[in-house]
N, C-alpha and C. Protein backbone atom coordinates (compact mmCIF):
# COMPACT_ATOMS: atom_id res chain seq x y z
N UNK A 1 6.62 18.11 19.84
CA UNK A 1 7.28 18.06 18.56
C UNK A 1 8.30 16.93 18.56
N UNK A 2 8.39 16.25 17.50
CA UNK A 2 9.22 15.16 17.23
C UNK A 2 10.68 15.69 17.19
N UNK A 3 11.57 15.00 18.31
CA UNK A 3 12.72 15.74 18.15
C UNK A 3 13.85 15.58 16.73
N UNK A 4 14.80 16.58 17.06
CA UNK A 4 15.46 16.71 15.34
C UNK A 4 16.24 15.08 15.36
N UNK A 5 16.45 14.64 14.36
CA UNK A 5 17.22 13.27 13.90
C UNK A 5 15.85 12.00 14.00
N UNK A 6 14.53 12.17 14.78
CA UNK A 6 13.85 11.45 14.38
C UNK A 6 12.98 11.21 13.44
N UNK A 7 12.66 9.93 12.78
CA UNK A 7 11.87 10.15 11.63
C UNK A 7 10.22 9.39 11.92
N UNK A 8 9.64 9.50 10.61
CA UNK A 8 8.55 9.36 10.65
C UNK A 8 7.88 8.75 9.56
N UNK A 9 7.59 7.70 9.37
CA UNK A 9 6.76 6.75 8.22
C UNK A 9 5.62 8.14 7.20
N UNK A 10 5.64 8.46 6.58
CA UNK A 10 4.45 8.43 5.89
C UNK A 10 4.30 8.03 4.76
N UNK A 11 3.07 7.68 4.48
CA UNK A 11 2.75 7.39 2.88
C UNK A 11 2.02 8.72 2.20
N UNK A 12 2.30 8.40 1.12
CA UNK A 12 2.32 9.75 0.34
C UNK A 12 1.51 9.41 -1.32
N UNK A 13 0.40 10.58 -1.45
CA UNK A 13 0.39 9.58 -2.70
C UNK A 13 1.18 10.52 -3.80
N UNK A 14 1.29 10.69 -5.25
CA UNK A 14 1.83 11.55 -6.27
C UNK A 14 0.94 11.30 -7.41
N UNK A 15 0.61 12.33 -7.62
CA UNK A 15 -0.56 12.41 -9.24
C UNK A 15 0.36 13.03 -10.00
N UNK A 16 0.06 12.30 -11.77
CA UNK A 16 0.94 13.19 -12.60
C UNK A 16 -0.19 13.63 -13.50
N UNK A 17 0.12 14.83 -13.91
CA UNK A 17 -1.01 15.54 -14.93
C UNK A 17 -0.22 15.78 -15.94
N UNK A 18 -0.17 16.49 -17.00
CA UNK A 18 -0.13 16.70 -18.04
C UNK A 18 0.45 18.20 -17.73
N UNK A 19 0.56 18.64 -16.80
CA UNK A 19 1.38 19.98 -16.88
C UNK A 19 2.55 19.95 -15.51
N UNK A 20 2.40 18.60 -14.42
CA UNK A 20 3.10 18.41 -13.28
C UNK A 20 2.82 17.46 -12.87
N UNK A 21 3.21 17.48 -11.02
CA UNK A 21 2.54 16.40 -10.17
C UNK A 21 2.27 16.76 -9.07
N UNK A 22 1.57 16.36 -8.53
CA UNK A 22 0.74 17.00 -7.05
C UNK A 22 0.95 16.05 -5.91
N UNK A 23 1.16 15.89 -4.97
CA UNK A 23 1.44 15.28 -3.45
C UNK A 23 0.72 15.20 -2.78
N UNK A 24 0.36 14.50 -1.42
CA UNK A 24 -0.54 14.39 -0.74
C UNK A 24 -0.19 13.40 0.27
N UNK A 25 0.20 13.73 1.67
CA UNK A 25 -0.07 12.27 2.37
C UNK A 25 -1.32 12.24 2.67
N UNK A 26 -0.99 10.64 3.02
CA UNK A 26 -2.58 10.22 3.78
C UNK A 26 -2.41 10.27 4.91
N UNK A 27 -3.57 10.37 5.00
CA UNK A 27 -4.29 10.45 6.80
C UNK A 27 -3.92 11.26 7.52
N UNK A 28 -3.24 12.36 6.73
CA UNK A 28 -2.57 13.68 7.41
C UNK A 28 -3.95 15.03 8.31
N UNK A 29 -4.04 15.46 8.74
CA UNK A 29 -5.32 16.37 9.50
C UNK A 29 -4.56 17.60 8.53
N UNK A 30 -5.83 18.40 8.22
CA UNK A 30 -5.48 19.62 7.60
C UNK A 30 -5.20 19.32 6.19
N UNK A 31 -4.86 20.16 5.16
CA UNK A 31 -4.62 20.21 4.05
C UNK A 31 -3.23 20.62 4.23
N UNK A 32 -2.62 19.58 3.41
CA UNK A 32 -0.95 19.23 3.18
C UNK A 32 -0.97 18.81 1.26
N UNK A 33 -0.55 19.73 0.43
CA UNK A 33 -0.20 19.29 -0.66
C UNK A 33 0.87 19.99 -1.02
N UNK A 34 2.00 19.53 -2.16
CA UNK A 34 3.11 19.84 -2.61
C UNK A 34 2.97 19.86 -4.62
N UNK A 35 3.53 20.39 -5.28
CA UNK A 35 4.04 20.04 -6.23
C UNK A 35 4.81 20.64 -6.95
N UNK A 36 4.94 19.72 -8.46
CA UNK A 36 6.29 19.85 -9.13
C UNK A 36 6.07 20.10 -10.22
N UNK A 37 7.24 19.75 -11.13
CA UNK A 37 7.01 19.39 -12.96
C UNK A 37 7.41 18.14 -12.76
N UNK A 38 7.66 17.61 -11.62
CA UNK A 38 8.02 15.76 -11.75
C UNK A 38 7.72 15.67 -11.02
N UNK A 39 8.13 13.64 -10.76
CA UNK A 39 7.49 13.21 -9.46
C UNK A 39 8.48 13.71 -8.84
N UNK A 40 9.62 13.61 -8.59
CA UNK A 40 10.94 13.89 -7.55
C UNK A 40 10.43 14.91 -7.09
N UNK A 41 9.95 16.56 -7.71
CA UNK A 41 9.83 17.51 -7.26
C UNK A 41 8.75 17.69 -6.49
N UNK A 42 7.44 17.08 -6.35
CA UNK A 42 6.57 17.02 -5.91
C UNK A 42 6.38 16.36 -4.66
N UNK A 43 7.48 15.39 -4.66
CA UNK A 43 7.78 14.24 -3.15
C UNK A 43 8.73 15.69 -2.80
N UNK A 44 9.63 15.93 -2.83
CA UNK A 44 10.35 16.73 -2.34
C UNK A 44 9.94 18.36 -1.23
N UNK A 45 8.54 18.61 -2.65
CA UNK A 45 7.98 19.64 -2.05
C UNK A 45 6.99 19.37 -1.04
N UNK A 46 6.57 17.98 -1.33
CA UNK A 46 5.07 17.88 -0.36
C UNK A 46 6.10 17.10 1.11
N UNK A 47 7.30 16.58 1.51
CA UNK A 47 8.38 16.35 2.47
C UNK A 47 8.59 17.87 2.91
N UNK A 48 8.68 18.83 2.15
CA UNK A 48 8.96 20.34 3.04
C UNK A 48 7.65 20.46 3.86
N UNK A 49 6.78 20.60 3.08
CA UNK A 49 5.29 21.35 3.24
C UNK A 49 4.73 20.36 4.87
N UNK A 50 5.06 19.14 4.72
CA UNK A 50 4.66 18.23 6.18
C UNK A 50 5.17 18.63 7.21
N UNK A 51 7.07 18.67 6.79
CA UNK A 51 7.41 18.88 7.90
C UNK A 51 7.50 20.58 8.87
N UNK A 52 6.76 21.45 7.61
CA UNK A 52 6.40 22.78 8.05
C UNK A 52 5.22 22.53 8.61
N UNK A 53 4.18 21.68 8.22
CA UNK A 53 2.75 21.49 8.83
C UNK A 53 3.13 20.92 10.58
N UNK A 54 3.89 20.24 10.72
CA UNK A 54 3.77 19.46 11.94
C UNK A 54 4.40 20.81 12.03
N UNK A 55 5.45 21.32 12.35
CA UNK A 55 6.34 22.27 13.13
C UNK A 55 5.53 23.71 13.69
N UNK A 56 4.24 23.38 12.36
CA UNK A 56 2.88 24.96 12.77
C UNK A 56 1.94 24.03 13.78
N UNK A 57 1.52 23.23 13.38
CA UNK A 57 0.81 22.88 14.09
C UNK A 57 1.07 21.58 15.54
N UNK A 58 1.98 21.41 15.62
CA UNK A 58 2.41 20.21 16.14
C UNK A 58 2.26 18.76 15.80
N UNK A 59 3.04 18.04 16.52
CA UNK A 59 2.79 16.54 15.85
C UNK A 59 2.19 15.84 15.68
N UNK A 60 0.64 16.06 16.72
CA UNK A 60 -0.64 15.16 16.53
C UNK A 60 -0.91 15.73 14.90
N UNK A 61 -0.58 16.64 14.79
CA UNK A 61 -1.68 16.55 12.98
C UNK A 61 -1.06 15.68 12.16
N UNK A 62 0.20 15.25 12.39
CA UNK A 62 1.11 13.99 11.75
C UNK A 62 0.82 12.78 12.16
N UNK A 63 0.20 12.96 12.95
CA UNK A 63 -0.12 11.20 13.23
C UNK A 63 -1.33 10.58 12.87
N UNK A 64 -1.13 9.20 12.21
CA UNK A 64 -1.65 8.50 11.01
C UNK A 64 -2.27 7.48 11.81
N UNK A 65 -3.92 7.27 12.06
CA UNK A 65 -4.44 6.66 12.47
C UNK A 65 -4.95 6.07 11.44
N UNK A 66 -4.86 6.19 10.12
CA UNK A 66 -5.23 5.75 9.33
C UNK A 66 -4.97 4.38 8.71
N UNK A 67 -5.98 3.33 8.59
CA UNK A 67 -5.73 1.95 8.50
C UNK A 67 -5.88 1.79 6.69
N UNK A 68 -5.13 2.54 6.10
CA UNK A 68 -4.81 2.14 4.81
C UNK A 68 -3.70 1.68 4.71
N UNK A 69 -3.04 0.44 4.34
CA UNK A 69 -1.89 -0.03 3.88
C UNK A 69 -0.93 0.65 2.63
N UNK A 70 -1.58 1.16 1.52
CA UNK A 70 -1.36 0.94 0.58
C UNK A 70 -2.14 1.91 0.04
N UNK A 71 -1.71 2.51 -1.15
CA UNK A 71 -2.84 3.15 -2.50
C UNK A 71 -2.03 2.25 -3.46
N UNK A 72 -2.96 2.15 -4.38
CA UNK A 72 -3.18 1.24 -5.62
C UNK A 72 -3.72 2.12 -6.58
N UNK A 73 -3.27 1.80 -8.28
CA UNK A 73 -4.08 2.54 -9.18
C UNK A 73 -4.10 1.03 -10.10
N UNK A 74 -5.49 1.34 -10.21
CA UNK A 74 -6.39 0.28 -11.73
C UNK A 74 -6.98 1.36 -12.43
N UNK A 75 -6.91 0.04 -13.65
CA UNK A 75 -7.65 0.56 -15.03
C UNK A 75 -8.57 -0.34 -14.89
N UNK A 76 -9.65 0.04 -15.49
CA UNK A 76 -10.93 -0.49 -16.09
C UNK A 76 -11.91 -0.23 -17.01
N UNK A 77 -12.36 -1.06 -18.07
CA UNK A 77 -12.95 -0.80 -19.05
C UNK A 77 -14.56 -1.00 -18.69
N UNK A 78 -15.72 0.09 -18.59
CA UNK A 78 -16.54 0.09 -18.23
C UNK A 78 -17.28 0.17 -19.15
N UNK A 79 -18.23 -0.73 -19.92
CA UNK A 79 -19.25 -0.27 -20.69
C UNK A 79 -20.45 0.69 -20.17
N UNK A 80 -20.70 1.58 -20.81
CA UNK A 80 -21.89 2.98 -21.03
C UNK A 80 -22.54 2.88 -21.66
């Protein structure tokens, strides 16, 4: 377990819907989601929910082998 005062990079993504927002890091093992009625609340809740996931399961399920830099959102107009 990562000791207390150290931290830890993750990226995180946040969806907003029409009734909240939902959380998610990447490249996390296991199912890790959080949410809110905002984004604040949803980063906030899905930051509890990780650091309860590593503390159940230990710290390898926190570690991000994952070679994504970045999430990105586009629009695009697709003809049908």
């Amino acid at each position: 377990m990562t000791p207390i005062g150290l931290t830890q990079e993750v990226k995180i993504v946040v969806e907003r819907f029409s009734n909240g927002c939902g959380a998610y890091p990447l490249g996390s093992q296991g199912v890790v989601v959080g949410e809110g009625d905002t984004y604040d609340e949803a980063l906030q809740d899905v930051t509890s929910t990780i650091r309860f996931h590593g503390e159940t399961f230990g710290d390898e399920v926190l570690k991000n082998d994952s070679p994504v830099l970045d999430a990105l959102v586009a629009e695009a107009k697709i003809a049908v």
